[in-house]
PDB file of N, CA and C in Angstrom:
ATOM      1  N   UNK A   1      10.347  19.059   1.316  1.00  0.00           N
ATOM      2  CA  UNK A   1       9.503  18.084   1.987  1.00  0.00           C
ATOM      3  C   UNK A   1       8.882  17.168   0.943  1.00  0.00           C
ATOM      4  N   UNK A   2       9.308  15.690   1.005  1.00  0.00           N
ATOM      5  CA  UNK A   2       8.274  15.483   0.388  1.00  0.00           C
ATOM      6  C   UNK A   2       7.305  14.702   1.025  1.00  0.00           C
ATOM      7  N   UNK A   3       6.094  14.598   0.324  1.00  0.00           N
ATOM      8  CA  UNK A   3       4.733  14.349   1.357  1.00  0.00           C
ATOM      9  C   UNK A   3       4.280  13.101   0.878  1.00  0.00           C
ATOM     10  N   UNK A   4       3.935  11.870   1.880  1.00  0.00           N
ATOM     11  CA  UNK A   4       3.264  10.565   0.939  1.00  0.00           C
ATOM     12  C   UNK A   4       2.361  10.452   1.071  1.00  0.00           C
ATOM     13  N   UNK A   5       1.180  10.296  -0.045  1.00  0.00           N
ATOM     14  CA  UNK A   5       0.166   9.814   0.666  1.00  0.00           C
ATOM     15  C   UNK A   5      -0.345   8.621   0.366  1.00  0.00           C
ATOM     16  N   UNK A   6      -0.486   7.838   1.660  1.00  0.00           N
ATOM     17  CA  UNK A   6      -1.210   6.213   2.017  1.00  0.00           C
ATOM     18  C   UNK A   6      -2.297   5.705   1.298  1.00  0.00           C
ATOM     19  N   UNK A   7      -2.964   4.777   0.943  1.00  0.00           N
ATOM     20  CA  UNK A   7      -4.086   4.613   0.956  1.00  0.00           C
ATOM     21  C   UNK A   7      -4.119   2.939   1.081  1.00  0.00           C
ATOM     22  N   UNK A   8      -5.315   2.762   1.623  1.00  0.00           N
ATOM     23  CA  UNK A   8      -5.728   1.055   1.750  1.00  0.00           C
ATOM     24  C   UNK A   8      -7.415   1.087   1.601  1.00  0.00           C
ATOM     25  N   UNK A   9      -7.857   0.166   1.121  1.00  0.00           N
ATOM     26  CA  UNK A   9      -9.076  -0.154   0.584  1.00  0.00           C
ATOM     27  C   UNK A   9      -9.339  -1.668   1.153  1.00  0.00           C
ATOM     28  N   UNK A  10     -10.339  -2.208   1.327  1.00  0.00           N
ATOM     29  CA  UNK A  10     -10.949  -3.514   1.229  1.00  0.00           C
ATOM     30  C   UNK A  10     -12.288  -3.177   2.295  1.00  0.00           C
ATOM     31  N   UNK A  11     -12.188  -3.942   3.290  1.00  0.00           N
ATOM     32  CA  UNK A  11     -13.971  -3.699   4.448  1.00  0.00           C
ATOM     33  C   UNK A  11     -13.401  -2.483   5.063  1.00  0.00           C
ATOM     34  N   UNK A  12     -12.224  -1.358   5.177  1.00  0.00           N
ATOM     35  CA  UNK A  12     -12.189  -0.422   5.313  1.00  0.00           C
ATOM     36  C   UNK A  12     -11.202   0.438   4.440  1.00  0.00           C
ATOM     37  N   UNK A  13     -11.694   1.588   4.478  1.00  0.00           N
ATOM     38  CA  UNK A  13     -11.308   2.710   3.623  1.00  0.00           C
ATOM     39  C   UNK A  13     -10.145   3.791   4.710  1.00  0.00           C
ATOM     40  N   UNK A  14      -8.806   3.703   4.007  1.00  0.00           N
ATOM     41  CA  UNK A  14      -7.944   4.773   5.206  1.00  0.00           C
ATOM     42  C   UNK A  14      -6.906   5.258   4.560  1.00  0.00           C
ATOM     43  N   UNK A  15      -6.854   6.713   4.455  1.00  0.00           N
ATOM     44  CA  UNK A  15      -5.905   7.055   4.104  1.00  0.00           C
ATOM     45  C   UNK A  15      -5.253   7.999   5.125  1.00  0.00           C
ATOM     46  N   UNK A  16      -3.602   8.099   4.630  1.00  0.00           N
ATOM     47  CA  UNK A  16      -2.593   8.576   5.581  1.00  0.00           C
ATOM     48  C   UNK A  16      -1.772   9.901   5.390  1.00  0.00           C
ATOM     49  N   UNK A  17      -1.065  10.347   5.674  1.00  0.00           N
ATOM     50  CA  UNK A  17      -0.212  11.093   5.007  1.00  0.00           C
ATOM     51  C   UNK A  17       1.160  11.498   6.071  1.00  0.00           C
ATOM     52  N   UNK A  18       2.274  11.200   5.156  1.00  0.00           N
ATOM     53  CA  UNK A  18       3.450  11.123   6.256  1.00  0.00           C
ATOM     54  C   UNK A  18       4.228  11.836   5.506  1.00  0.00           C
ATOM     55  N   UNK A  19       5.300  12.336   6.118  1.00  0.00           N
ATOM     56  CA  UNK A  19       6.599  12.728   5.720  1.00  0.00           C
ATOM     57  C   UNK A  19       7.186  12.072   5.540  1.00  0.00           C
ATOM     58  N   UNK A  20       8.230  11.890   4.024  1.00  0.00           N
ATOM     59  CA  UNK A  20       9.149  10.851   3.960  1.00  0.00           C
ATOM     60  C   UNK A  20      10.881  11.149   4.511  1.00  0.00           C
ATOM     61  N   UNK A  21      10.818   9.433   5.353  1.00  0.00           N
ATOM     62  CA  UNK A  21      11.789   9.474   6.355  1.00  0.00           C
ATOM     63  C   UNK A  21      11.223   9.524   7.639  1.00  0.00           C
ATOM     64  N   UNK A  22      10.047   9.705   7.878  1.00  0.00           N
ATOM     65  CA  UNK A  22       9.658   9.632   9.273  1.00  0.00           C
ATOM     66  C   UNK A  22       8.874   8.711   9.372  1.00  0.00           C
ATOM     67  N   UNK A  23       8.485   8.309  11.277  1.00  0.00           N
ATOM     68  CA  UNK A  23       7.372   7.146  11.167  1.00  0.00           C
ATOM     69  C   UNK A  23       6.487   7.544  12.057  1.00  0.00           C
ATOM     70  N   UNK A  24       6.457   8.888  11.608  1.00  0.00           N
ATOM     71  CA  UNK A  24       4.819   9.560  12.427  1.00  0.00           C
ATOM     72  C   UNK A  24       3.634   9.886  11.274  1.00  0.00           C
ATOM     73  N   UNK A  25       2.719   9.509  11.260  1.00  0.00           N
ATOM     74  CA  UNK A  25       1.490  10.113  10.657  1.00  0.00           C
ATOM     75  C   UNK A  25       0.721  11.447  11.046  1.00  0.00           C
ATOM     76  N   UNK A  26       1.136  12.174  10.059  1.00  0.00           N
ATOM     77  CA  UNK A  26       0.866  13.900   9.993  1.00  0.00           C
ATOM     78  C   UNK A  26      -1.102  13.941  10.017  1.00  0.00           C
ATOM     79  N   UNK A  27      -1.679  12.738   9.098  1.00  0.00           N
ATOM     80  CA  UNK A  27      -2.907  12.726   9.740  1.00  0.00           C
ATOM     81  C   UNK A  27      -3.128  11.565   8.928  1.00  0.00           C
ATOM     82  N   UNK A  28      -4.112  11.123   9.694  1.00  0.00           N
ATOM     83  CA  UNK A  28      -4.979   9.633   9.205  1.00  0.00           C
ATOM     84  C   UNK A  28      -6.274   9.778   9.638  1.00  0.00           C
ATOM     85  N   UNK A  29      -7.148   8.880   8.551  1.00  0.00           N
ATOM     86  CA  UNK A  29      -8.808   9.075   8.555  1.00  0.00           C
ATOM     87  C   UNK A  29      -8.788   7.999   8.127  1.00  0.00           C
ATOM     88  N   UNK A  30      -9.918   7.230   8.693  1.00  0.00           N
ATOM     89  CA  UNK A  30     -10.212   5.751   7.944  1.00  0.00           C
ATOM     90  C   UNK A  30     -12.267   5.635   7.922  1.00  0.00           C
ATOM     91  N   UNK A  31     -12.315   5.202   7.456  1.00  0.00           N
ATOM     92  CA  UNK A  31     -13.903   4.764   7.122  1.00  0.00           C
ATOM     93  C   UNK A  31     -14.436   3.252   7.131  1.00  0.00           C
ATOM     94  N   UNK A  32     -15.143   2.766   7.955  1.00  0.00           N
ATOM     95  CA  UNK A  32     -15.842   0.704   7.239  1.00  0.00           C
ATOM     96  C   UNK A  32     -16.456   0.956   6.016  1.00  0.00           C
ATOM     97  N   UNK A  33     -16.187   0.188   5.153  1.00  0.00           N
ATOM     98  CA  UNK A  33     -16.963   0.306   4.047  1.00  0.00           C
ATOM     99  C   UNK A  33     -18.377  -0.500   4.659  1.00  0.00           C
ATOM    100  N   UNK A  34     -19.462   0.236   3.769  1.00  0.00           N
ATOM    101  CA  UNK A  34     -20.691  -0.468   3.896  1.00  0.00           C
ATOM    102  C   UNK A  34     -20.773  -1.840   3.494  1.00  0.00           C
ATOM    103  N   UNK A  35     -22.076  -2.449   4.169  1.00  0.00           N
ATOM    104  CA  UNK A  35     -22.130  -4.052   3.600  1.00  0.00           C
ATOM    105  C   UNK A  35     -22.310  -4.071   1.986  1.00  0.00           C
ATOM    106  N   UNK A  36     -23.365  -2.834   1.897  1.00  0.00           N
ATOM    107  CA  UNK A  36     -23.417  -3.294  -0.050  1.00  0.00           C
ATOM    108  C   UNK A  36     -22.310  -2.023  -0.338  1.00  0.00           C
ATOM    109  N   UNK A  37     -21.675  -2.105  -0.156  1.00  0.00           N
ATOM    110  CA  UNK A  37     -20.007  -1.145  -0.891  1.00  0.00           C
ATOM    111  C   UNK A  37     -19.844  -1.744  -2.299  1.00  0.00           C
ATOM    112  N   UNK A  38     -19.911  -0.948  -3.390  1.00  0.00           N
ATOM    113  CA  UNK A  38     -19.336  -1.696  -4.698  1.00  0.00           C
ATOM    114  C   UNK A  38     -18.351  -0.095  -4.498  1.00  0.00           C
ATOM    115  N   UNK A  39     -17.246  -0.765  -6.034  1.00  0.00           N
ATOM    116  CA  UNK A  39     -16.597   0.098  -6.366  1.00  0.00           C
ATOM    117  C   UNK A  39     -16.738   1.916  -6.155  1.00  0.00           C
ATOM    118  N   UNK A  40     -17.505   1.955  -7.272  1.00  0.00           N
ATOM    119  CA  UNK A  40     -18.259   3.532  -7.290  1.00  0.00           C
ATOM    120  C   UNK A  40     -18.600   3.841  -5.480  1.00  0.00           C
ATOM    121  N   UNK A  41     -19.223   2.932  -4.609  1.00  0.00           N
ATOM    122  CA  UNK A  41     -19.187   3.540  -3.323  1.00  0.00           C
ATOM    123  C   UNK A  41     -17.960   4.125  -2.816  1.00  0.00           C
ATOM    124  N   UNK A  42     -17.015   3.055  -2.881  1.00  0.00           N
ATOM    125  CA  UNK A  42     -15.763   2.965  -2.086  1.00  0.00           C
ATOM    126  C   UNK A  42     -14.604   3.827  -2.714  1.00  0.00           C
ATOM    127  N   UNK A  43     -14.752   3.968  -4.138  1.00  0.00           N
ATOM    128  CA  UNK A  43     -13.445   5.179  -4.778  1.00  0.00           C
ATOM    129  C   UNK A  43     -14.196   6.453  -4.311  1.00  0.00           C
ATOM    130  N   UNK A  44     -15.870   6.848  -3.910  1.00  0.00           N
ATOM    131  CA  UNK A  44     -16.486   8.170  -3.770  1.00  0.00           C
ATOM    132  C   UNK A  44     -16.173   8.279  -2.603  1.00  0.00           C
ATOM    133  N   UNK A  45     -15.950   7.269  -1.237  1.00  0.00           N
ATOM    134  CA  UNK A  45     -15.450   7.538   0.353  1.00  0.00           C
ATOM    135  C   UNK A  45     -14.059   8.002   0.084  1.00  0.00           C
ATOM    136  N   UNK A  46     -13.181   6.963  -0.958  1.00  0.00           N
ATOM    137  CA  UNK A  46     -11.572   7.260  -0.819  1.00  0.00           C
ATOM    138  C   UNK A  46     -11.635   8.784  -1.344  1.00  0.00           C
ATOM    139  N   UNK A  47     -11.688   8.866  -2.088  1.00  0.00           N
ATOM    140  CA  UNK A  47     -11.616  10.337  -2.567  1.00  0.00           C
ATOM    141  C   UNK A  47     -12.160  11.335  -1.542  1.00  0.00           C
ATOM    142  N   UNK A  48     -12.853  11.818  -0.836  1.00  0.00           N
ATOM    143  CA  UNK A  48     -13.715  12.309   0.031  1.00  0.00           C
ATOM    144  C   UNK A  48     -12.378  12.534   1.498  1.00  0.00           C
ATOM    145  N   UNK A  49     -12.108  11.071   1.621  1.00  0.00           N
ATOM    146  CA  UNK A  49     -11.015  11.179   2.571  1.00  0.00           C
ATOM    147  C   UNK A  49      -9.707  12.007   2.185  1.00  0.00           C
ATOM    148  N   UNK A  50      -9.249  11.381   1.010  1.00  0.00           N
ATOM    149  CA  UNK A  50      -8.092  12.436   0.381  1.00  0.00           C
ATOM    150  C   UNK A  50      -8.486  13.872   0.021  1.00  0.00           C
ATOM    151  N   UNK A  51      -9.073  14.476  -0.104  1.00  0.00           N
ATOM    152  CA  UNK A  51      -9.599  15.585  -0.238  1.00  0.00           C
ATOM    153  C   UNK A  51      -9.765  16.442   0.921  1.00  0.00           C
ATOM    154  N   UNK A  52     -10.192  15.329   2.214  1.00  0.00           N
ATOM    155  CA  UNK A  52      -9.927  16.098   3.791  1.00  0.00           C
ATOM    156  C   UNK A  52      -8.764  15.647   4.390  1.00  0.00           C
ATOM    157  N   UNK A  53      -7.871  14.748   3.534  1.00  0.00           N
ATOM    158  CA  UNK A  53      -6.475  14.747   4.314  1.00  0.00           C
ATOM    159  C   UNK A  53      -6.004  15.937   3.822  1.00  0.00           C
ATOM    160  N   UNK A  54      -5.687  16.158   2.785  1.00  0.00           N
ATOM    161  CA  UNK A  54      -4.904  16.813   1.848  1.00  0.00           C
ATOM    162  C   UNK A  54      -4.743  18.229   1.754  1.00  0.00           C
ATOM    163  N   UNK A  55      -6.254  18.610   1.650  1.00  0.00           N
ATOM    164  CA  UNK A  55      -6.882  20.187   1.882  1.00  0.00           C
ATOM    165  C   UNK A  55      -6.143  20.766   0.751  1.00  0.00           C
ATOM    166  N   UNK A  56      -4.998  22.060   1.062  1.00  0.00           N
ATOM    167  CA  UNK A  56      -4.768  22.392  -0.326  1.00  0.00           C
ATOM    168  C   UNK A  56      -3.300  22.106  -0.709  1.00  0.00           C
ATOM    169  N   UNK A  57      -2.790  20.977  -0.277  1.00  0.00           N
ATOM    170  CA  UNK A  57      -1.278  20.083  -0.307  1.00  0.00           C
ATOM    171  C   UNK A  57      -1.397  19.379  -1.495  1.00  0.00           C
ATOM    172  N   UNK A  58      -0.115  18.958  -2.421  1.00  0.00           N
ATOM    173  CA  UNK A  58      -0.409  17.888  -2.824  1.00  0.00           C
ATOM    174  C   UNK A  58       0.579  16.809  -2.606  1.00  0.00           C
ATOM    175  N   UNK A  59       0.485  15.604  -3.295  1.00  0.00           N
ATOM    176  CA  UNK A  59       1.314  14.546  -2.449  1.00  0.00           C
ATOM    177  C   UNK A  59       2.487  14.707  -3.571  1.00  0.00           C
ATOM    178  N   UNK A  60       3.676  13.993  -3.299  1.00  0.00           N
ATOM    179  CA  UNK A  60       4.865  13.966  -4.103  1.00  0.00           C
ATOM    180  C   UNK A  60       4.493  12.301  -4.427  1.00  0.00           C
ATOM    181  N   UNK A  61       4.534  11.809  -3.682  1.00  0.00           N
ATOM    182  CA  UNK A  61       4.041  10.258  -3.999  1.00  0.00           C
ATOM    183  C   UNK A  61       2.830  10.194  -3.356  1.00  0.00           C
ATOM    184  N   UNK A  62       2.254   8.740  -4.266  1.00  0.00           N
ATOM    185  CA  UNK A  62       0.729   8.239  -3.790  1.00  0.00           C
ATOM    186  C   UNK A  62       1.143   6.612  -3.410  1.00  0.00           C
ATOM    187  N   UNK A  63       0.918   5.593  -2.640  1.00  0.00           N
ATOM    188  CA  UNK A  63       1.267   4.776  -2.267  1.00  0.00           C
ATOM    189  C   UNK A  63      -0.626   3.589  -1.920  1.00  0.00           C
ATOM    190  N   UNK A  64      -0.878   2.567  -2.437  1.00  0.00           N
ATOM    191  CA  UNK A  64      -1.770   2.280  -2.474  1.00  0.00           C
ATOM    192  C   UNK A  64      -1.902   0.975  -2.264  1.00  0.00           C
ATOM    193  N   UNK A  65      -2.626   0.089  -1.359  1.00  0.00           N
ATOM    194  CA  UNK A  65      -2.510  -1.359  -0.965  1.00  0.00           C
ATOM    195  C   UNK A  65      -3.853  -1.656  -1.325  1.00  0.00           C
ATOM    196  N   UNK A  66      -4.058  -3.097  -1.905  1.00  0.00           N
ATOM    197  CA  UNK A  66      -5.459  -3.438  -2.184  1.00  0.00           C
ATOM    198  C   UNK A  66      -5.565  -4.427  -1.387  1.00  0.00           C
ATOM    199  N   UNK A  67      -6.897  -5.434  -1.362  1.00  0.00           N
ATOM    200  CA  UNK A  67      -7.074  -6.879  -1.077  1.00  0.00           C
ATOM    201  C   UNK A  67      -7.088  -7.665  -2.111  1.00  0.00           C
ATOM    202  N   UNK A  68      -6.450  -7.776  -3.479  1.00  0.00           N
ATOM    203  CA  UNK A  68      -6.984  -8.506  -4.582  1.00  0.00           C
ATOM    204  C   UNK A  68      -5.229  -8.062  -5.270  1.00  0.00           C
ATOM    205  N   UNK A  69      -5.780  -9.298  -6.474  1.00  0.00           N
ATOM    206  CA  UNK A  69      -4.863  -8.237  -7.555  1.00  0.00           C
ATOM    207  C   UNK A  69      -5.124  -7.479  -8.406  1.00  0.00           C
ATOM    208  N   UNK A  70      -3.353  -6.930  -8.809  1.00  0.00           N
ATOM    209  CA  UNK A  70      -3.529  -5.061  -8.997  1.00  0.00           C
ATOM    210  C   UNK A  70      -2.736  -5.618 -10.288  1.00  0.00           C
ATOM    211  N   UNK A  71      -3.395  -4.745 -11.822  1.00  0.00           N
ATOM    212  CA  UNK A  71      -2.037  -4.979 -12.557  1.00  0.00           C
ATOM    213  C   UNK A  71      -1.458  -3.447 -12.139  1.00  0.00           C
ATOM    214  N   UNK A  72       0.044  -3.189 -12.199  1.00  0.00           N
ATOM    215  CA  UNK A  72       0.654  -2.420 -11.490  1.00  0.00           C
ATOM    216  C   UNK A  72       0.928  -1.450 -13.153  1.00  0.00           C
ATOM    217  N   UNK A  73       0.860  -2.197 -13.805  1.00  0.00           N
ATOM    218  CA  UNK A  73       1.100  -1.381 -15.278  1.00  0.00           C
ATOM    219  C   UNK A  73       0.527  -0.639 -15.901  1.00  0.00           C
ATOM    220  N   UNK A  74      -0.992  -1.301 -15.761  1.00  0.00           N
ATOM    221  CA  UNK A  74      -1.450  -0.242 -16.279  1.00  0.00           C
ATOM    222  C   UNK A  74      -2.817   0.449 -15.104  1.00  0.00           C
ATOM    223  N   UNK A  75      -2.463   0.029 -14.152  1.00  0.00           N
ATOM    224  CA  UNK A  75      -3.123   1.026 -12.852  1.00  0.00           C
ATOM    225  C   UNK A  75      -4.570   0.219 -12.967  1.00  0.00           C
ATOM    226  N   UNK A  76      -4.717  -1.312 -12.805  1.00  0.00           N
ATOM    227  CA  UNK A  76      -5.886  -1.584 -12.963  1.00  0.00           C
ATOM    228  C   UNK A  76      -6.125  -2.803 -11.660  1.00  0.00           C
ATOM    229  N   UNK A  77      -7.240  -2.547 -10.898  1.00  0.00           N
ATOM    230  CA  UNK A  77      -7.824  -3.440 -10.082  1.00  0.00           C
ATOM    231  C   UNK A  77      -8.470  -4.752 -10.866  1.00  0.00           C
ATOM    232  N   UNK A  78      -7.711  -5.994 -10.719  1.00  0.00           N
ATOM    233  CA  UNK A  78      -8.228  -6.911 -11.163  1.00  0.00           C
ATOM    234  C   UNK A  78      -9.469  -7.510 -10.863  1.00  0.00           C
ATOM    235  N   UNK A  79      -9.613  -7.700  -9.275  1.00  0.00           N
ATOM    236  CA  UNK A  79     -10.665  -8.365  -8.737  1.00  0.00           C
ATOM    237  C   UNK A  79     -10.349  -7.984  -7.216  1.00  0.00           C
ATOM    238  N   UNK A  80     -11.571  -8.079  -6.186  1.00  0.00           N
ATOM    239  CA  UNK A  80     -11.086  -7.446  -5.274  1.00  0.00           C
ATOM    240  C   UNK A  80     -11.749  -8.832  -4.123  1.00  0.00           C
ATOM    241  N   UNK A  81     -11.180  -9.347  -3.581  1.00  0.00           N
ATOM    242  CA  UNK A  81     -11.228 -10.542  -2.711  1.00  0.00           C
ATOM    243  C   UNK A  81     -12.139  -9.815  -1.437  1.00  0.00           C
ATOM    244  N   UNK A  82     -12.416  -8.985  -1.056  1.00  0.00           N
ATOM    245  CA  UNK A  82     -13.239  -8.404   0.074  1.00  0.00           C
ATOM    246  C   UNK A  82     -15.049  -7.864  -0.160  1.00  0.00           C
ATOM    247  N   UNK A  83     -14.811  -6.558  -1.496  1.00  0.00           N
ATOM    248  CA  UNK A  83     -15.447  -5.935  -1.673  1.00  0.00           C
ATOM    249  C   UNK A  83     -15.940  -6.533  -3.350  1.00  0.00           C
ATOM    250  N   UNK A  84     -17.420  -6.656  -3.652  1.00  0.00           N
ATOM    251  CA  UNK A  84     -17.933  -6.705  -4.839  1.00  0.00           C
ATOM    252  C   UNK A  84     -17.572  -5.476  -5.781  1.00  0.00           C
ATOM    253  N   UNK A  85     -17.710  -5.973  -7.046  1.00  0.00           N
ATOM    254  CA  UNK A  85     -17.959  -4.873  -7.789  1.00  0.00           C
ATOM    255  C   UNK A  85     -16.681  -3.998  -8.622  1.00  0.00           C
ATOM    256  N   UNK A  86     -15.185  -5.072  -7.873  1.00  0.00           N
ATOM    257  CA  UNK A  86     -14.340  -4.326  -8.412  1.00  0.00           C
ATOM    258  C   UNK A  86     -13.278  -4.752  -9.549  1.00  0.00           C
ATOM    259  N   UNK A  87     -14.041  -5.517 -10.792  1.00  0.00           N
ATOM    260  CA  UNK A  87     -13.410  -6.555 -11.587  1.00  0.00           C
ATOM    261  C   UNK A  87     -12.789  -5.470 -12.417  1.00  0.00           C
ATOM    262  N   UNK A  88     -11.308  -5.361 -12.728  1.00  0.00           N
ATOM    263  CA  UNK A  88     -11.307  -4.906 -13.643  1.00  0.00           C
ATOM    264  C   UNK A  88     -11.415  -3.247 -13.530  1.00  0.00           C
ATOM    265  N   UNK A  89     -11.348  -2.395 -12.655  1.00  0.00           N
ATOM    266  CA  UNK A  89     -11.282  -1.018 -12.379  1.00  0.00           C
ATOM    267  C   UNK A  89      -9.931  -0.616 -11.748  1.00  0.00           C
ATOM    268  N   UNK A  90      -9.872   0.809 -13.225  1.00  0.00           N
ATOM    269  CA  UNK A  90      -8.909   1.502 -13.066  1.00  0.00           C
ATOM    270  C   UNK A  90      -8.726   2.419 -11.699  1.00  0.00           C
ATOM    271  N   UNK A  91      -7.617   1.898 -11.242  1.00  0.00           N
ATOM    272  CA  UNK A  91      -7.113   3.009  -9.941  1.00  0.00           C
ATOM    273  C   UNK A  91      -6.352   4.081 -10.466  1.00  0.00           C
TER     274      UNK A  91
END
């Protein structure tokens, strides 16, 4: 099996987790981010969520969508077009 897990960030926080090859979601949780959401808020909800998707699984892949750009190289949030606070933070 291998297991993916989703994630999306910007005015809401949701992560997924599917089987790859299928197009059912094994479970999904999503969160609004708060009005004052900076970074440190919003990676402490994402994490929180993956931790109750996941329980004691782990993923084979991690799959991750932002609102901004991402350098993809070296795993870094450039700027985040929704949410303050996220210049420049490592995902």
């Amino acid at each position: 099996m291998t297991l993916i897990l989703a994630l999306d960030g910007g005015t809401k926080l949701a992560a997924a987790t599917v089987n790859l090859g299928s197009r059912q979601w094994l479970r999904y949780e999503r969160l609004f981010s708060s009005v004052n959401a900076d970074a440190n808020t919003d990676l402490e909800n994402m994490r929180s969520l993956i931790h109750s998707l996941l329980q004691d699984t782990k993923p084979t892949v991690i799959g991750a969508s932002f609102g901004g750009p991402v350098d993809a190289t070296v795993g870094t949030v450039r700027l985040s077009h929704h949410v303050a606070g996220w210049e420049n933070i490592p995902l």
